[in-house]
N, C-alpha and C. Protein backbone atom coordinates (compact mmCIF):
# COMPACT_ATOMS: atom_id res chain seq x y z
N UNK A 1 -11.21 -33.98 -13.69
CA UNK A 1 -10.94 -32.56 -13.86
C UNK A 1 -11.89 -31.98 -14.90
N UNK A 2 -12.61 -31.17 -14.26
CA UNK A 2 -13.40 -29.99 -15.52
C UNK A 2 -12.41 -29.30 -16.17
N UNK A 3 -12.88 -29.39 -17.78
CA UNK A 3 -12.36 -28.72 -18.63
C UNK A 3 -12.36 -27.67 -19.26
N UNK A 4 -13.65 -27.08 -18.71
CA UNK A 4 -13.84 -25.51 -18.78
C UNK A 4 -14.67 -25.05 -17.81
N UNK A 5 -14.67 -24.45 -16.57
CA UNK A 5 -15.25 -23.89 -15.67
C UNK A 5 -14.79 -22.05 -15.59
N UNK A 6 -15.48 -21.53 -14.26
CA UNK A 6 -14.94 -20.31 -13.78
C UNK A 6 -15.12 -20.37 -12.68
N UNK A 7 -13.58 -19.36 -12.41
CA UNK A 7 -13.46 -19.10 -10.72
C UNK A 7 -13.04 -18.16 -10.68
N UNK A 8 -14.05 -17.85 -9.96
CA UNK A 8 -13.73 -16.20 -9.09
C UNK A 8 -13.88 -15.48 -10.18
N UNK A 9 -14.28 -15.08 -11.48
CA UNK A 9 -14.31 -14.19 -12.43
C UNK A 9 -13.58 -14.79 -13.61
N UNK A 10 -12.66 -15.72 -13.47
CA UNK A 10 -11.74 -16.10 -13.93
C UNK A 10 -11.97 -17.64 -15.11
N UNK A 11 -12.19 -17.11 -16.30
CA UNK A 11 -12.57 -18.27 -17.02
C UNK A 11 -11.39 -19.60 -17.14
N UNK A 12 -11.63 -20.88 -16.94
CA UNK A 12 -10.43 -21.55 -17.40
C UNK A 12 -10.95 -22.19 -18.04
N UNK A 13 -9.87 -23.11 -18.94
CA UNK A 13 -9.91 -23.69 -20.11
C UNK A 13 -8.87 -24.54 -19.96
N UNK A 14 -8.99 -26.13 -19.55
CA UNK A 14 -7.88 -26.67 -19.80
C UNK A 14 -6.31 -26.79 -18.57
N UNK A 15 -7.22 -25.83 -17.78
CA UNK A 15 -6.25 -25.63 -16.70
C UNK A 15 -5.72 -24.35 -16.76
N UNK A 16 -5.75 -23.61 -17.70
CA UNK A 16 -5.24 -22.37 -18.47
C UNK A 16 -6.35 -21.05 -18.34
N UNK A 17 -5.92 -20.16 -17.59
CA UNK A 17 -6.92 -18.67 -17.20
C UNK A 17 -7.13 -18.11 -18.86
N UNK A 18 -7.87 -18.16 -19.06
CA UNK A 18 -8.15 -17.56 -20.89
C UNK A 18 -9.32 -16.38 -21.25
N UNK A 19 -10.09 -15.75 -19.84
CA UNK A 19 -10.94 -14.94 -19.89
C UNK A 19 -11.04 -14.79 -18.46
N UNK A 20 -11.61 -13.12 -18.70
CA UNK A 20 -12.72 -13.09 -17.62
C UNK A 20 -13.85 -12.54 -17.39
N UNK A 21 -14.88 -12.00 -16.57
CA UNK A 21 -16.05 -11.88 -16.40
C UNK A 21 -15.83 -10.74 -15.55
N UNK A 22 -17.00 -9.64 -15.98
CA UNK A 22 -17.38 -8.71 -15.50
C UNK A 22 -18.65 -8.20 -16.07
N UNK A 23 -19.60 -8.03 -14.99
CA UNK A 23 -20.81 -7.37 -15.10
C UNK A 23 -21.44 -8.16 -16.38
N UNK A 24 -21.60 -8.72 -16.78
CA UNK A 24 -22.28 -9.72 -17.97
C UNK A 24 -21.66 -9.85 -19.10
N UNK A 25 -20.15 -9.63 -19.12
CA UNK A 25 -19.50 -9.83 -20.46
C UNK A 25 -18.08 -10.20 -20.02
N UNK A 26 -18.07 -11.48 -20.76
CA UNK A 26 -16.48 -12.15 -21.09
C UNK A 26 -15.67 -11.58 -21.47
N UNK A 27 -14.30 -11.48 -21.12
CA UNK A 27 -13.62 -10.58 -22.29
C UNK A 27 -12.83 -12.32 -22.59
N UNK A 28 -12.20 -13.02 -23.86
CA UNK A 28 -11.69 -14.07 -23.72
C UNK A 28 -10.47 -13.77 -24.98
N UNK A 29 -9.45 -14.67 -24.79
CA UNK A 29 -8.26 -14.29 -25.74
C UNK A 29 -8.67 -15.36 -27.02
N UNK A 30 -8.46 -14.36 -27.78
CA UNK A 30 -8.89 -15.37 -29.36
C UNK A 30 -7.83 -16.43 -29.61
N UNK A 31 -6.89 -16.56 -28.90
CA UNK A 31 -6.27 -18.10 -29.34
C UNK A 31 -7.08 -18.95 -28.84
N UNK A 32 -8.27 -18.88 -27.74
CA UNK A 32 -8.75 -20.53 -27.25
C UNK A 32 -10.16 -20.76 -27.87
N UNK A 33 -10.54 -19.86 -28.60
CA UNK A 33 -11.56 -19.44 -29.62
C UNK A 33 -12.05 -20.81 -30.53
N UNK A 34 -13.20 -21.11 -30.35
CA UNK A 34 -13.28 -22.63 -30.79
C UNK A 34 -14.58 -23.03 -30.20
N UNK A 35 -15.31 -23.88 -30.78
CA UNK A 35 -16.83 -24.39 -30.70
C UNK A 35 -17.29 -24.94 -29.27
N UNK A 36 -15.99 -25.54 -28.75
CA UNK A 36 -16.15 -25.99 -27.36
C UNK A 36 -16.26 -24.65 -26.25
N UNK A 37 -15.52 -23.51 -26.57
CA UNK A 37 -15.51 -22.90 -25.58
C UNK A 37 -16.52 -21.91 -26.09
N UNK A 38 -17.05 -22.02 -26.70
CA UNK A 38 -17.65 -20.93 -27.37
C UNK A 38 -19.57 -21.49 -27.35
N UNK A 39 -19.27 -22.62 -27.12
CA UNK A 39 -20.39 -23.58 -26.40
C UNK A 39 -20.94 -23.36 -25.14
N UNK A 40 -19.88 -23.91 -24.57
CA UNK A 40 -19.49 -23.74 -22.72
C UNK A 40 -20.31 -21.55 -22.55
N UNK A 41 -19.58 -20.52 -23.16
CA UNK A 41 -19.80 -18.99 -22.79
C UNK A 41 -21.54 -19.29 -23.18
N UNK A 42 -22.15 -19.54 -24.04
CA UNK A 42 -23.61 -19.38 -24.78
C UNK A 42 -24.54 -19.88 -23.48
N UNK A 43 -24.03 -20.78 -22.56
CA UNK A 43 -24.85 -21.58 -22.36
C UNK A 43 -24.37 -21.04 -20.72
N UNK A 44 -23.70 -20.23 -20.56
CA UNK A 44 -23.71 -19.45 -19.24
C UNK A 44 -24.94 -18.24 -19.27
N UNK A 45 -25.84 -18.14 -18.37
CA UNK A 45 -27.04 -17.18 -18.12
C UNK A 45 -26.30 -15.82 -17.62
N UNK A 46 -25.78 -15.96 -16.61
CA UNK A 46 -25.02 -14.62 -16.47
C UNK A 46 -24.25 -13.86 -17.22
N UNK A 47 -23.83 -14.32 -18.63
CA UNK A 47 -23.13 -13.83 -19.33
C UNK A 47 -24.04 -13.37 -20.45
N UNK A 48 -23.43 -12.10 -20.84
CA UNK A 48 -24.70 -11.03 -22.12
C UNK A 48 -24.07 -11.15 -23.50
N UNK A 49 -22.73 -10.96 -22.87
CA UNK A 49 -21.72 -10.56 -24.35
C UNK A 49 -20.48 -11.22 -24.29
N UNK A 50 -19.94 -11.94 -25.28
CA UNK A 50 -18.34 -12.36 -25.05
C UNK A 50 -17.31 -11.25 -26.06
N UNK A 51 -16.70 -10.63 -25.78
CA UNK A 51 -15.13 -10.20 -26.47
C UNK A 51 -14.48 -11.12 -26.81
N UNK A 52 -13.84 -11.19 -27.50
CA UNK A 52 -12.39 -12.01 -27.61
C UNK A 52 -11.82 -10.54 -28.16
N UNK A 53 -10.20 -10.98 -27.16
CA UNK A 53 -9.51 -10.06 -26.95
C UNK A 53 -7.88 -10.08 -27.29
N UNK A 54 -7.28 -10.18 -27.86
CA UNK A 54 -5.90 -10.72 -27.88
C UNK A 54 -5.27 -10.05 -26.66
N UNK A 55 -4.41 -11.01 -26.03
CA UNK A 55 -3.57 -10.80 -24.61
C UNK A 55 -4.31 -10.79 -23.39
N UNK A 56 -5.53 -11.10 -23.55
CA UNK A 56 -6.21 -11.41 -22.10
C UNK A 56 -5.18 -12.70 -21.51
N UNK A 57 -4.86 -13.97 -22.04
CA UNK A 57 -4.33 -15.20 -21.55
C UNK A 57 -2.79 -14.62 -20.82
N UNK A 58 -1.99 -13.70 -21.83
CA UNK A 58 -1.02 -13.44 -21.19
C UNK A 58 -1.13 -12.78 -20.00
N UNK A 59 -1.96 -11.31 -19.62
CA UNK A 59 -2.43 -10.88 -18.74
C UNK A 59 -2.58 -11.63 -17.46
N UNK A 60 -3.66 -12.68 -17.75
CA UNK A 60 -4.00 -13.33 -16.88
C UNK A 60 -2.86 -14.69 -16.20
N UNK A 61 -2.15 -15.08 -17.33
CA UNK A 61 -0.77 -16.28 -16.69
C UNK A 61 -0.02 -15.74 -16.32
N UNK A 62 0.26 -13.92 -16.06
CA UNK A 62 1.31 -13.83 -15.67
C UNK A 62 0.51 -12.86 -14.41
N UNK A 63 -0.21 -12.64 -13.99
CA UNK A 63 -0.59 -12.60 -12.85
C UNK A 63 -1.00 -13.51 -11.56
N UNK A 64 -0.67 -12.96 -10.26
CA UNK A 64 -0.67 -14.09 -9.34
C UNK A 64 -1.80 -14.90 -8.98
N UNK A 65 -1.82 -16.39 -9.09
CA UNK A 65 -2.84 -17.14 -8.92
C UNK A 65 -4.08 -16.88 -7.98
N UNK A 66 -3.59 -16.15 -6.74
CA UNK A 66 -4.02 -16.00 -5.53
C UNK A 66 -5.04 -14.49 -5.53
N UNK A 67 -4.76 -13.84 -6.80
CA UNK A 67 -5.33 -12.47 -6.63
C UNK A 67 -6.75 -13.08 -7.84
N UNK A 68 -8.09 -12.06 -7.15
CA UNK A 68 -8.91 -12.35 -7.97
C UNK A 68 -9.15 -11.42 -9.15
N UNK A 69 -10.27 -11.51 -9.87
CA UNK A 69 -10.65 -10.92 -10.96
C UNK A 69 -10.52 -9.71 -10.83
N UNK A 70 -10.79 -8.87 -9.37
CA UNK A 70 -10.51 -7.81 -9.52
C UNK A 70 -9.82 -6.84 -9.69
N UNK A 71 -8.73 -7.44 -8.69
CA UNK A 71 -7.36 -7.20 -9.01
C UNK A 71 -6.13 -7.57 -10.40
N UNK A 72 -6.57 -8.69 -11.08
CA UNK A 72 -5.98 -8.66 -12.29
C UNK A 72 -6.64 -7.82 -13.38
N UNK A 73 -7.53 -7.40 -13.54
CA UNK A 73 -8.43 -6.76 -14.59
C UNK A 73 -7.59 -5.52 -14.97
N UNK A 74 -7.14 -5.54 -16.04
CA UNK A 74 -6.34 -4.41 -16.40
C UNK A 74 -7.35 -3.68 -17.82
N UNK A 75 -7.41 -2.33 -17.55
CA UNK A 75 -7.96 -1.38 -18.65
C UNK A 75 -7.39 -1.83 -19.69
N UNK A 76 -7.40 -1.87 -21.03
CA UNK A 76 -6.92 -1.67 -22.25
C UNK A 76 -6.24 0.27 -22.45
N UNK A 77 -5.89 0.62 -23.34
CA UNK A 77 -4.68 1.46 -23.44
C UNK A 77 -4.75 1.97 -25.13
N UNK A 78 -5.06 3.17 -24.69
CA UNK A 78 -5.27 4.27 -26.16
C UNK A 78 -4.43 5.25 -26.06
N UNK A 79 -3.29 5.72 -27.15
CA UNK A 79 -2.44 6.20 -27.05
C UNK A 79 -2.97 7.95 -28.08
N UNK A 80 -3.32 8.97 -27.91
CA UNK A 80 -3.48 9.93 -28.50
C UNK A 80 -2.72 11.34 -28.49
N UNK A 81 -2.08 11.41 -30.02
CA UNK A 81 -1.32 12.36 -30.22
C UNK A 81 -1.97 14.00 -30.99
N UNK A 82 -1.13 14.92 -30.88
CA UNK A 82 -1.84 15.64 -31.62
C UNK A 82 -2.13 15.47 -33.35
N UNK A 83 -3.03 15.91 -33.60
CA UNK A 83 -2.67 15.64 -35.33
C UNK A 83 -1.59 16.91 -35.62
N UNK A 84 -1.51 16.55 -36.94
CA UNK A 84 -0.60 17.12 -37.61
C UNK A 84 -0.60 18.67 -38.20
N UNK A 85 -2.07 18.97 -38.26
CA UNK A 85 -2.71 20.23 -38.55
C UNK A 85 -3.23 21.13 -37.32
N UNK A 86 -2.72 20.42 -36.14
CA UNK A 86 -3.19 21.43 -34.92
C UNK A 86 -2.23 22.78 -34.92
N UNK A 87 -2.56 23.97 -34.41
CA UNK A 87 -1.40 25.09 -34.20
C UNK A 87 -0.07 24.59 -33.54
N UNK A 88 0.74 24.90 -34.51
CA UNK A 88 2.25 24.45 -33.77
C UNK A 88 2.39 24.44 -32.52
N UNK A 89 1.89 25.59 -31.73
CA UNK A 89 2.58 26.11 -30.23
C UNK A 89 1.69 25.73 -29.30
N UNK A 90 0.38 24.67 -30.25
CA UNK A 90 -0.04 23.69 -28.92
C UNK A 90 1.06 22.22 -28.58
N UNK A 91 2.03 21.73 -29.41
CA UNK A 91 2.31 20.81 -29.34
C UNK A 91 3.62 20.98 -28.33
N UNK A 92 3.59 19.93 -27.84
CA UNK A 92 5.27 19.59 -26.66
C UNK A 92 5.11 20.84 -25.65
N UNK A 93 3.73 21.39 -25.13
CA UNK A 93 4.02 22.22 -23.92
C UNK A 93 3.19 21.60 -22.76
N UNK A 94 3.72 22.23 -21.43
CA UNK A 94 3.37 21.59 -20.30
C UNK A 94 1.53 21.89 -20.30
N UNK A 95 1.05 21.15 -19.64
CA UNK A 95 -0.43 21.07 -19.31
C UNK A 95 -0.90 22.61 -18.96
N UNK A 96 -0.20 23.07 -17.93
CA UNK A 96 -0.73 24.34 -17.19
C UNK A 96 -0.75 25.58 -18.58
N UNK A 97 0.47 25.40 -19.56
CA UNK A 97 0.64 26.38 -20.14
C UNK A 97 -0.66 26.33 -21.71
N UNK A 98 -0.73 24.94 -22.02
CA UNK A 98 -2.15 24.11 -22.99
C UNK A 98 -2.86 25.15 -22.37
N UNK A 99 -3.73 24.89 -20.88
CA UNK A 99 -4.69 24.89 -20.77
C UNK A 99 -5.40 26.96 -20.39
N UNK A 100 -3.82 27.44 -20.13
CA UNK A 100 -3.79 28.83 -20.10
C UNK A 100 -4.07 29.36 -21.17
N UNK A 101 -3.33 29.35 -22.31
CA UNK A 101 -3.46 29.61 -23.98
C UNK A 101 -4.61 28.82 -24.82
N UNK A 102 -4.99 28.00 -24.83
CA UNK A 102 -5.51 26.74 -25.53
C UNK A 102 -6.84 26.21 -24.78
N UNK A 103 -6.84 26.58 -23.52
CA UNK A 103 -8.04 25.81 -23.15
C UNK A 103 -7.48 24.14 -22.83
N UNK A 104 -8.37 23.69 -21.78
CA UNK A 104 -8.47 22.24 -21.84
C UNK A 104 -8.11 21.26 -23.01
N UNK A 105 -7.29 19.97 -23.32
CA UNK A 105 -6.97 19.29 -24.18
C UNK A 105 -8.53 18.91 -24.63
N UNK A 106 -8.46 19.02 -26.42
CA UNK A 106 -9.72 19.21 -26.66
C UNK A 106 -9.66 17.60 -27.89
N UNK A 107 -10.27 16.41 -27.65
CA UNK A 107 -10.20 15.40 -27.63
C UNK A 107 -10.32 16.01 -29.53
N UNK A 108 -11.26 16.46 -30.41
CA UNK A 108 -10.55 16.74 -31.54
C UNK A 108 -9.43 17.31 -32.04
N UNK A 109 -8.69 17.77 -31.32
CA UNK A 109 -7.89 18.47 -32.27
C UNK A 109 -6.40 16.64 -31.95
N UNK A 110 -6.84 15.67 -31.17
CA UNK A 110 -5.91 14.57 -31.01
C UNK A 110 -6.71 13.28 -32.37
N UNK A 111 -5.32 12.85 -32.56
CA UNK A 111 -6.18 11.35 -33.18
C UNK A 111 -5.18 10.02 -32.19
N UNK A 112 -5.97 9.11 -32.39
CA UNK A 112 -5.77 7.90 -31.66
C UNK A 112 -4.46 6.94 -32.46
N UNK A 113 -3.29 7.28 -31.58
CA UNK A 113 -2.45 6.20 -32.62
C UNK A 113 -1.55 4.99 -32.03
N UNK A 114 -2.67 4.48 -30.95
CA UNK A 114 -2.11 2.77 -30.89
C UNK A 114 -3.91 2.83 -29.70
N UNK A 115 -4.41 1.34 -29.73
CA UNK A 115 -5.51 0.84 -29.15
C UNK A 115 -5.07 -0.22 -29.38
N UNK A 116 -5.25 -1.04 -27.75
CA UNK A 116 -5.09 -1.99 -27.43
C UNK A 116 -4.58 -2.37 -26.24
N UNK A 117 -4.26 -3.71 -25.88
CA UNK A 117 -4.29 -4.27 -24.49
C UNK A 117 -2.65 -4.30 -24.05
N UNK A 118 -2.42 -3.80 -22.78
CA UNK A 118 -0.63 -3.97 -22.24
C UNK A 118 -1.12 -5.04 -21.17
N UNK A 119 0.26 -4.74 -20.55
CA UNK A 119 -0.03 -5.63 -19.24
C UNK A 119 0.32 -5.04 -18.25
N UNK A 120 0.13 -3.90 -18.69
CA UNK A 120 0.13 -3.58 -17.33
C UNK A 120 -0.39 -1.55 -16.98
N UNK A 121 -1.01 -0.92 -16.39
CA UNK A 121 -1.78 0.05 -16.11
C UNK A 121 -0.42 1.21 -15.26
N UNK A 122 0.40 1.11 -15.42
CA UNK A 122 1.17 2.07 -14.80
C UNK A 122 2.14 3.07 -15.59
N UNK A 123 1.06 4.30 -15.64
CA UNK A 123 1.44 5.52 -16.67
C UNK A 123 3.44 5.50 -16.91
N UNK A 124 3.96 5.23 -16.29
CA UNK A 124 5.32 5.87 -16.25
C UNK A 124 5.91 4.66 -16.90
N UNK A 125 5.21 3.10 -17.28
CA UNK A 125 6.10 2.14 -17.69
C UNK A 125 5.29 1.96 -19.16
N UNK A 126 4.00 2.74 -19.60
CA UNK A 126 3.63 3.19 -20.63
C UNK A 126 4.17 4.10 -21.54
N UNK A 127 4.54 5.24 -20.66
CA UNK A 127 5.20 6.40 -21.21
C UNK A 127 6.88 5.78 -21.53
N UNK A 128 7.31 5.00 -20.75
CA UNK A 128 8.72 4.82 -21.70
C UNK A 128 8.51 3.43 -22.51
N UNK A 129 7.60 2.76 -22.84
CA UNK A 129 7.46 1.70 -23.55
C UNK A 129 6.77 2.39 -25.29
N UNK A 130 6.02 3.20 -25.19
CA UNK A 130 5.88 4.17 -26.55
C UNK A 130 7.03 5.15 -26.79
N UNK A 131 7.69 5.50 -25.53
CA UNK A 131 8.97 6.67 -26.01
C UNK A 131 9.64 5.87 -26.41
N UNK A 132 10.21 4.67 -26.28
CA UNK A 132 11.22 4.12 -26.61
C UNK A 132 11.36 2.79 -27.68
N UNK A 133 10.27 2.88 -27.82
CA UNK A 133 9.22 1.20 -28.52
C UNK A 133 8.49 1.71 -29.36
N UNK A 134 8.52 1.01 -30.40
CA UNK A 134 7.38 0.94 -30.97
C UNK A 134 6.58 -0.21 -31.28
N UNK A 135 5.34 -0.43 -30.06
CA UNK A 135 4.89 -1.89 -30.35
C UNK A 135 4.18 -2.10 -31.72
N UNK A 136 3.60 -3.10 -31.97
CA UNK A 136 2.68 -3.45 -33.27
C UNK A 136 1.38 -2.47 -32.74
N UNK A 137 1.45 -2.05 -34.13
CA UNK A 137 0.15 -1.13 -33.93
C UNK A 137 -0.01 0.83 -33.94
N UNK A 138 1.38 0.69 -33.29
CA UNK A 138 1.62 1.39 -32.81
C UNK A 138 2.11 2.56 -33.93
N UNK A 139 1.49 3.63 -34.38
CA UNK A 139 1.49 4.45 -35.74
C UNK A 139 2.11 6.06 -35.41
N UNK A 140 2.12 6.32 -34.12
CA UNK A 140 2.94 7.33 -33.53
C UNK A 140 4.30 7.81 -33.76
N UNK A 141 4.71 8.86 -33.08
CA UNK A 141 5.90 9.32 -33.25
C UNK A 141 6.12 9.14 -31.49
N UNK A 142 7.39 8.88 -31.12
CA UNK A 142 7.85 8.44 -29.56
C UNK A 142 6.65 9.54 -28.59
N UNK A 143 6.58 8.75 -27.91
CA UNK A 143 5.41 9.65 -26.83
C UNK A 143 6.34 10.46 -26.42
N UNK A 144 5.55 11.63 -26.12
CA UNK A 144 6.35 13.02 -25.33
C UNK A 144 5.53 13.85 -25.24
N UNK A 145 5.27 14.78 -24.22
CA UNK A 145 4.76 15.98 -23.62
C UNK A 145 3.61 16.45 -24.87
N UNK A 146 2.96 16.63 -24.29
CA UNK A 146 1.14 16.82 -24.59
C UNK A 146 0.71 15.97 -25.40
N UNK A 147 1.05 14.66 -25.34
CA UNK A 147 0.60 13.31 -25.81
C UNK A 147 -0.68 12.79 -24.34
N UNK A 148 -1.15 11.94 -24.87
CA UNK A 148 -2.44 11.73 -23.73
C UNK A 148 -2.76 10.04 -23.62
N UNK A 149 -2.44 9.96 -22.61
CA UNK A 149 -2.92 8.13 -22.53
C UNK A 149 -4.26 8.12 -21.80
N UNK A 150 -4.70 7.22 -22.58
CA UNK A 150 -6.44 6.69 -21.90
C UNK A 150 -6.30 5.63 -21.88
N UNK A 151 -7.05 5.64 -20.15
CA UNK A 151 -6.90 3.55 -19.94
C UNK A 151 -8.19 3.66 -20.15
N UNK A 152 -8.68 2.61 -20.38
CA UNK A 152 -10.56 2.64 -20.49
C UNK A 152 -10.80 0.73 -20.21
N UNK A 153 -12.10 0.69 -19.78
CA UNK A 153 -12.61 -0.60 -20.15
C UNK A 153 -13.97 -0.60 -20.22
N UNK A 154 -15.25 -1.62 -20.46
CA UNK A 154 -16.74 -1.34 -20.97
C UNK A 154 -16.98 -0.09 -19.91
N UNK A 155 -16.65 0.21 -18.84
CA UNK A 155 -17.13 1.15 -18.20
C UNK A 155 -16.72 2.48 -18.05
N UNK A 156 -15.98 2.80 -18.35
CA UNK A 156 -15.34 4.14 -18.16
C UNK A 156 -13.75 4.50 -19.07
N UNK A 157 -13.82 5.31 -19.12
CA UNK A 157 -11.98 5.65 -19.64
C UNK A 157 -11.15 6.97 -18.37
N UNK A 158 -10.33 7.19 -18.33
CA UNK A 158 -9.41 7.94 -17.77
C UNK A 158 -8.29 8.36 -18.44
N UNK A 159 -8.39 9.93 -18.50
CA UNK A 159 -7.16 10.40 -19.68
C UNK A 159 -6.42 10.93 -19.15
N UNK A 160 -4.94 11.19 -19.44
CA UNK A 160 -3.71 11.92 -18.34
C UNK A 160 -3.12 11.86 -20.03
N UNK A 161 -2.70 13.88 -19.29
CA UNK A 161 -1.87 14.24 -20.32
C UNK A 161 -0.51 14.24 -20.04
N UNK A 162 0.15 13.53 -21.01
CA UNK A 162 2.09 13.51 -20.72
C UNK A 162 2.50 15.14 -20.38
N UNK A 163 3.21 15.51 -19.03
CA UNK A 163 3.42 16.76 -18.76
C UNK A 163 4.75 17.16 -18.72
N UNK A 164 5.19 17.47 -18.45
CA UNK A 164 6.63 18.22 -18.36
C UNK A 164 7.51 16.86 -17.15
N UNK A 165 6.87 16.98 -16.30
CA UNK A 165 7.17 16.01 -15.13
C UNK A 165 5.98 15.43 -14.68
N UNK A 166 5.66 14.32 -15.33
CA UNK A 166 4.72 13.58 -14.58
C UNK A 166 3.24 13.53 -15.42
N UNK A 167 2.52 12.84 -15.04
CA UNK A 167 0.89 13.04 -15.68
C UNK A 167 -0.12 14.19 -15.46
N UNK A 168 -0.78 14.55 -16.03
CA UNK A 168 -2.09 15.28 -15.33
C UNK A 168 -3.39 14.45 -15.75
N UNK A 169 -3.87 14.05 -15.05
CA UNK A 169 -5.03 13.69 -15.24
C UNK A 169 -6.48 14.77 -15.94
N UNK A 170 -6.65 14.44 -17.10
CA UNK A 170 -7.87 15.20 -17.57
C UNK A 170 -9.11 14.57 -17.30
N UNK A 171 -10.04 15.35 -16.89
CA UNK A 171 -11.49 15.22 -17.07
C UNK A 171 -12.21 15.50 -18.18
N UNK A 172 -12.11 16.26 -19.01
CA UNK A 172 -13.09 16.81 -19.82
C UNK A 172 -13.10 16.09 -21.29
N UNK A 173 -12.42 15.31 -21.20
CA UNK A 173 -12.27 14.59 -22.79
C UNK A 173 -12.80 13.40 -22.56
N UNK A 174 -13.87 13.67 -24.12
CA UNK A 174 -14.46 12.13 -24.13
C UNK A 174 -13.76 11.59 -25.10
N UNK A 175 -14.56 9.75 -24.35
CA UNK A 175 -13.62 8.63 -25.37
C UNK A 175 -14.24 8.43 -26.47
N UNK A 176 -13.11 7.57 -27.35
CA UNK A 176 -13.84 7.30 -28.58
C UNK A 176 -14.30 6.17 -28.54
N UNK A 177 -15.49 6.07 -29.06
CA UNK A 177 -16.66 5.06 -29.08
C UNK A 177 -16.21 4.05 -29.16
N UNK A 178 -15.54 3.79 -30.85
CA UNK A 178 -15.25 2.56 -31.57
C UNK A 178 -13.71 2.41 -31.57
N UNK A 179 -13.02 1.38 -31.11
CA UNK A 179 -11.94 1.61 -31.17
C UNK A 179 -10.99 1.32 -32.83
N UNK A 180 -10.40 1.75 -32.61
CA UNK A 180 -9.54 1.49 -33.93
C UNK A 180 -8.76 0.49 -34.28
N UNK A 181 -7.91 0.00 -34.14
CA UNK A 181 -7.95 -1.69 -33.88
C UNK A 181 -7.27 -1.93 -32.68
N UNK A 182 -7.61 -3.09 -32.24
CA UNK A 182 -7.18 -3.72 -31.09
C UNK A 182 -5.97 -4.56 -30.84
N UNK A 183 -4.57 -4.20 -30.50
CA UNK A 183 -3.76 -4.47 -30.42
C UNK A 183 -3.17 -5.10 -28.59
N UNK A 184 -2.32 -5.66 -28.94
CA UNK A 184 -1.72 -5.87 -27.38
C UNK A 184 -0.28 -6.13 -27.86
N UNK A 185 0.41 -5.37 -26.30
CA UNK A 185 2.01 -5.34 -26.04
C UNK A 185 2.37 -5.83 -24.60
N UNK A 186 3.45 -6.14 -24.76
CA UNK A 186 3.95 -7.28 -23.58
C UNK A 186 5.36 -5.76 -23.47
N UNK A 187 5.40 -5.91 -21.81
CA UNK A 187 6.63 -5.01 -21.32
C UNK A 187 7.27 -5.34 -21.37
C-alpha cells in the first residue's frame, strides 16, 4: 500500500483524504502537516502552491467516496456585517429597499466578521448556523437581514445579501484580498 498518493484530485495520506488539488495548488488540512507529506507536495511538478487549511480532512471524510474532486470542493465562507458607524436606516432592510435609497451594498461601508471553512455551501443552513451559533471565530452579532455571505475560493467569490425572504445574490462587491483569519465550523 502507498502511503501518500492522489486520486482524482484527492490527496491521501495513510489511507485518509487530507487535501486536494486544483489548478496548481493543494489546499491540505494542517493536522497531517509534517516533513513526509510536505516532501511527497514539493516534489509533485503539477503542483505551484500548497495551503494548509484547517477542515479540509473533515470536508473531505465526510463526503462520499465515489464523488470526485469536483464535486466535494466546497468554497470557504466570509460572513459580512454592517459596521457600526454606517446610517442607521441602512441596517435590517430588505435588498430592493438598500438598493432604492442606498444604492447597491457597498462592500465598505461592511466589515468581515467570521472567515473560514464550513462544510457545507448551502446559504439557508449558513444563515441559521450564524443566526443561531456562534462558531469559533465568529465576532458577529446573529446573522439577519442585510448581512452578506461570500463563498469564495482561489478563483472567484459570490456574495448574497440576507433578504427579507431568501438571498439576493450581489454582483458588484468586491472581495477582500487577505483574509482575516481562517477558521472552520462543522454543522
Amino acid at each position: 500500500m502507498k502511503t501518500i498518493y492522489m486520486e482524482n484530485g484527492i490527496i491521501m495520506y495513510y489511507g485518509s483524504r487530507v487535501g486536494q488539488i486544483a489548478d496548481g495548488c493543494a489546499v491540505v488540512d494542517p493536522l497531517f502537516q509534517g516533513p513526509e507529506l510536505q516532501d511527497f507536495l514539493d516534489k509533485q511538478k503539477h503542483i505551484r502552491e500548497v495551503k494548509w487549511m484547517d477542515g479540509i480532512y473533515d470536508r473531505l471524510m465526510n463526503a462520499p467516496k465515489e464523488t470526485g474532486f469536483r464535486q466535494t470542493a466546497l468554497k470557504n465562507v466570509r460572513i459580512w456585517q454592517l459596521k457600526p458607524d454606517v446610517d442607521i436606516q441602512m441596517k435590517f432592510i430588505p435588498f430592493e429597499e438598500l438598493s432604492h435609497r442606498f444604492g447597491p451594498p457597498d462592500l465598505s461601508n461592511y466589515e468581515a466578521v467570521y472567515d473560514g471553512a464550513a462544510d457545507t455551501n448551502d446559504l439557508e443552513a449558513l444563515y441559521l448556523k450564524f443566526r443561531d451559533q456562534k462558531p469559533p471565530g465568529f465576532t458577529g452579532y446573529p446573522m439577519s437581514i442585510s448581512d452578506v455571505i461570500e463563498l469564495y475560493d482561489s478563483r472567484d467569490s459570490s456574495f448574497y445579501y440576507v433578504d427579507r425572504r431568501g438571498f439576493q445574490q450581489i454582483d458588484a462587491m468586491e472581495p477582500l484580498q487577505e483574509p482575516i483569519h481562517t477558521h472552520n465550523m462543522q454543522l
